[in-house]
N, C-alpha and C. Protein backbone atom coordinates (compact mmCIF):
# COMPACT_ATOMS: atom_id res chain seq x y z
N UNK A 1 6.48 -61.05 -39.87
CA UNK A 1 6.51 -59.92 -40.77
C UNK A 1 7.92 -59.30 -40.82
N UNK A 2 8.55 -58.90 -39.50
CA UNK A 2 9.63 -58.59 -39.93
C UNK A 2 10.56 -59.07 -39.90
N UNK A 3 10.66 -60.67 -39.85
CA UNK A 3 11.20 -61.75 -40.43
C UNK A 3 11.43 -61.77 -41.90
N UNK A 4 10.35 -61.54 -42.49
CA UNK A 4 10.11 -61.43 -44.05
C UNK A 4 11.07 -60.45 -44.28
N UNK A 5 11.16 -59.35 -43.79
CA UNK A 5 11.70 -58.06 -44.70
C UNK A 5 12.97 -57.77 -44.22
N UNK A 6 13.75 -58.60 -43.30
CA UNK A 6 14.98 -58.85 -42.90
C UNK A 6 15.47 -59.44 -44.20
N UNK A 7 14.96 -60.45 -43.91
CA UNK A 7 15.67 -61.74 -45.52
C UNK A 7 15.62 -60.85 -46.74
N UNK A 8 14.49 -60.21 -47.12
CA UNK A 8 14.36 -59.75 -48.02
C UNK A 8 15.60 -59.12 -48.42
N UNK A 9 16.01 -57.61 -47.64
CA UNK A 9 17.16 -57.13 -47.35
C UNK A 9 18.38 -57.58 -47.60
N UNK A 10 18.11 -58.96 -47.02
CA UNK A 10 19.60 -59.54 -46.61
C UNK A 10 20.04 -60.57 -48.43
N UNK A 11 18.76 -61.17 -49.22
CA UNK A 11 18.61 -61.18 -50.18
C UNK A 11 19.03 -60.18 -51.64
N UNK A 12 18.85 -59.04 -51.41
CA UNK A 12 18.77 -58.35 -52.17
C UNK A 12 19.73 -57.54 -51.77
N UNK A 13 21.01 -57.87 -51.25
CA UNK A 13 22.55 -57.35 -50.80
C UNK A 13 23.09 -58.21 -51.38
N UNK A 14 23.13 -58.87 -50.85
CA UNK A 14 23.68 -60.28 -51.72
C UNK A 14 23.27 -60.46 -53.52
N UNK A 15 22.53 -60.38 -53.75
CA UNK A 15 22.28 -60.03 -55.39
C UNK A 15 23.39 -58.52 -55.74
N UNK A 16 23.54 -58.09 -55.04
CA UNK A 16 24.25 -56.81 -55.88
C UNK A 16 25.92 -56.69 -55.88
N UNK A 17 26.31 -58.12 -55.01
CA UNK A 17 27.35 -57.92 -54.71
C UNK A 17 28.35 -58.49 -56.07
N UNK A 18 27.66 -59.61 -57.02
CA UNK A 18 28.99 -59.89 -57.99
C UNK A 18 28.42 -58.80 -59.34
N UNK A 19 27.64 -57.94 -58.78
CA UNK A 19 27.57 -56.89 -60.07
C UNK A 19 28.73 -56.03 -59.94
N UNK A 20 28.91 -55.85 -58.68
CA UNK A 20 30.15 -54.98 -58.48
C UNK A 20 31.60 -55.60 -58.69
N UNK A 21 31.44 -56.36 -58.53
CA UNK A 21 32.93 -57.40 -58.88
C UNK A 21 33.26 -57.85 -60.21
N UNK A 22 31.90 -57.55 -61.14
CA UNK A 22 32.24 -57.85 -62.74
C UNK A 22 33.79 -56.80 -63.51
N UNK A 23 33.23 -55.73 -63.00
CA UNK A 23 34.45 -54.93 -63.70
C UNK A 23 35.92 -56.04 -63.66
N UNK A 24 35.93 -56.22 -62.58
CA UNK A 24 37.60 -56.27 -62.18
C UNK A 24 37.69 -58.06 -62.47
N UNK A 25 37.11 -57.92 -63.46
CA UNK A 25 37.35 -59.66 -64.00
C UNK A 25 37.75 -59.48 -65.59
N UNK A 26 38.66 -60.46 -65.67
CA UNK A 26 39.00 -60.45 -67.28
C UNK A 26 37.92 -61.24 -68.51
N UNK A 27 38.43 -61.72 -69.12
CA UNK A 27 37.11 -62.19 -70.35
C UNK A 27 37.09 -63.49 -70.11
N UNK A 28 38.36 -64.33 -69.41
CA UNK A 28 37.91 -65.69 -69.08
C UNK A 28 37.58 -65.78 -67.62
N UNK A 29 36.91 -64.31 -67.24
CA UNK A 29 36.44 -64.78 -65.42
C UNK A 29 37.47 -64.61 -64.41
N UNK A 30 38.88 -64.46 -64.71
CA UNK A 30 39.26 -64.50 -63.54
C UNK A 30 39.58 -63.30 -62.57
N UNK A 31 39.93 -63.30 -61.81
CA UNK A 31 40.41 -62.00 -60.87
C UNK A 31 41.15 -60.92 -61.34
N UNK A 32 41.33 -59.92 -61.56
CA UNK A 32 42.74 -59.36 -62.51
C UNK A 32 42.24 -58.02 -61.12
N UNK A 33 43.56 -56.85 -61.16
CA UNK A 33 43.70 -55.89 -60.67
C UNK A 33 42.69 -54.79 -60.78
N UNK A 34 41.78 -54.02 -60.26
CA UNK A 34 40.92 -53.15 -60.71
C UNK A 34 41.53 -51.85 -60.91
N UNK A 35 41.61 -50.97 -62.41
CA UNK A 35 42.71 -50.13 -62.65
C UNK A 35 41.41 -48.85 -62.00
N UNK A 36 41.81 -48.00 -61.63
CA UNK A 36 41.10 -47.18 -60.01
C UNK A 36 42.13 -45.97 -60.44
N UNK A 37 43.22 -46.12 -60.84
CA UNK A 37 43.83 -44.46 -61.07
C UNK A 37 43.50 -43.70 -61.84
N UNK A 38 43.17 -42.52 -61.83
CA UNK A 38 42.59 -41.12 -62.53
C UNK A 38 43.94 -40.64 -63.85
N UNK A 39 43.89 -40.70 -64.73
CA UNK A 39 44.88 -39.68 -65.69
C UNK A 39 45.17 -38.36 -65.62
N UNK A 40 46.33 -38.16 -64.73
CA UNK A 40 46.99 -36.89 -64.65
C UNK A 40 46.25 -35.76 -65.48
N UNK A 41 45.76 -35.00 -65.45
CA UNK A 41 45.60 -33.53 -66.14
C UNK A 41 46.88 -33.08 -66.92
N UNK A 42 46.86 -32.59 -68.45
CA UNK A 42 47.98 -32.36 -68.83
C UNK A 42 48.20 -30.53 -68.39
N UNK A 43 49.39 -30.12 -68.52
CA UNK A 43 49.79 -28.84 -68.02
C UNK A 43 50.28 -28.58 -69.08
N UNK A 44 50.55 -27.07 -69.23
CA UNK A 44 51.73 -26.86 -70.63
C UNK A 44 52.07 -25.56 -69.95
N UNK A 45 52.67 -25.32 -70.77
CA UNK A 45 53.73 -23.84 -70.23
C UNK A 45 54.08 -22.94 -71.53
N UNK A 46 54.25 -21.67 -71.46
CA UNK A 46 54.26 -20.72 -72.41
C UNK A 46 56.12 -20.95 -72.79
N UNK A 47 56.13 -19.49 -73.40
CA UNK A 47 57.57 -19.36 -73.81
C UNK A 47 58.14 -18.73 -72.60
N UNK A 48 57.33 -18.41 -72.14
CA UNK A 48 58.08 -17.61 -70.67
C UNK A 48 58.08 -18.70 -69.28
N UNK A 49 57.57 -19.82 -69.69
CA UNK A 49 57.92 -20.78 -68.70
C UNK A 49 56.35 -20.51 -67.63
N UNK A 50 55.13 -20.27 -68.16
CA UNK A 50 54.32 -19.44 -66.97
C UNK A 50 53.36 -20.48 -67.20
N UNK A 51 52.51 -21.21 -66.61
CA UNK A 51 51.73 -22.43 -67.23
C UNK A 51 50.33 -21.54 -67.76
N UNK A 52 49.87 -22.15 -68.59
CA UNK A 52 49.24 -21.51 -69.35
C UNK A 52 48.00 -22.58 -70.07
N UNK A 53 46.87 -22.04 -70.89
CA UNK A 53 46.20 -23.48 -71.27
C UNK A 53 46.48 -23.90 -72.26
N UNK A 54 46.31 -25.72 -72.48
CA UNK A 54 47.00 -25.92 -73.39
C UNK A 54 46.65 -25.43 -75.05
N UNK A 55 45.55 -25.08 -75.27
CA UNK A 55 45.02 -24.48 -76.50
C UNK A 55 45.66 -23.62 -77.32
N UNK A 56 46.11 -22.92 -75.97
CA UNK A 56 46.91 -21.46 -76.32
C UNK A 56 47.97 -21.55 -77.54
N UNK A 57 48.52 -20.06 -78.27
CA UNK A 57 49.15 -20.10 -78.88
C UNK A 57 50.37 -20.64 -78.46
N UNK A 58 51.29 -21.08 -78.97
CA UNK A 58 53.03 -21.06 -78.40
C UNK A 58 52.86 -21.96 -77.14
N UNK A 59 52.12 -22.75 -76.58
CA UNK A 59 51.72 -23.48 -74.98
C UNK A 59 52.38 -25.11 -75.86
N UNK A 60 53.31 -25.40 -74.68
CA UNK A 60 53.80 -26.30 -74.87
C UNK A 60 53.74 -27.94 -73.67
N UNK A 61 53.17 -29.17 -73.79
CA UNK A 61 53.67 -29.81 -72.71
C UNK A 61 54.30 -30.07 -71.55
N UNK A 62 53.83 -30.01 -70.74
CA UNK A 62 54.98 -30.54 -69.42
C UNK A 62 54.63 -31.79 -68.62
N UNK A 63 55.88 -32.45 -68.85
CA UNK A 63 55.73 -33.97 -68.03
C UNK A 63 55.78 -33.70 -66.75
């Protein structure tokens, strides 16, 4: 019995593992880099240099 539900386990780990590895494959299958970095939050800044949101009137970009 708990022979059975070892394998089972050990079965059904193994099934989940190339679901997770699909992302980081290209369209002909092969290996490619998994892109994992977040996009910076943009900031902007007023006329007075004070950061501010970007919606705002006069709120300008900052790299």
């Amino acid at each position: 019995m708990l022979k059975s539900i070892l394998t089972a386990i050990a079965l059904a780990s193994v099934a989940t593992v190339p679901a997770n590895a699909a992302p980081c494959r290209d369209a002909k299958g092969k290996f490619i880099k998994c892109d994992t970095a977040k996009p910076k939050p943009m900031k902007c800044k007023d006329a007075k240099g004070r950061f501010a949101k970007c919606g705002a009137a006069g709120a300008t970009p900052v790299k």
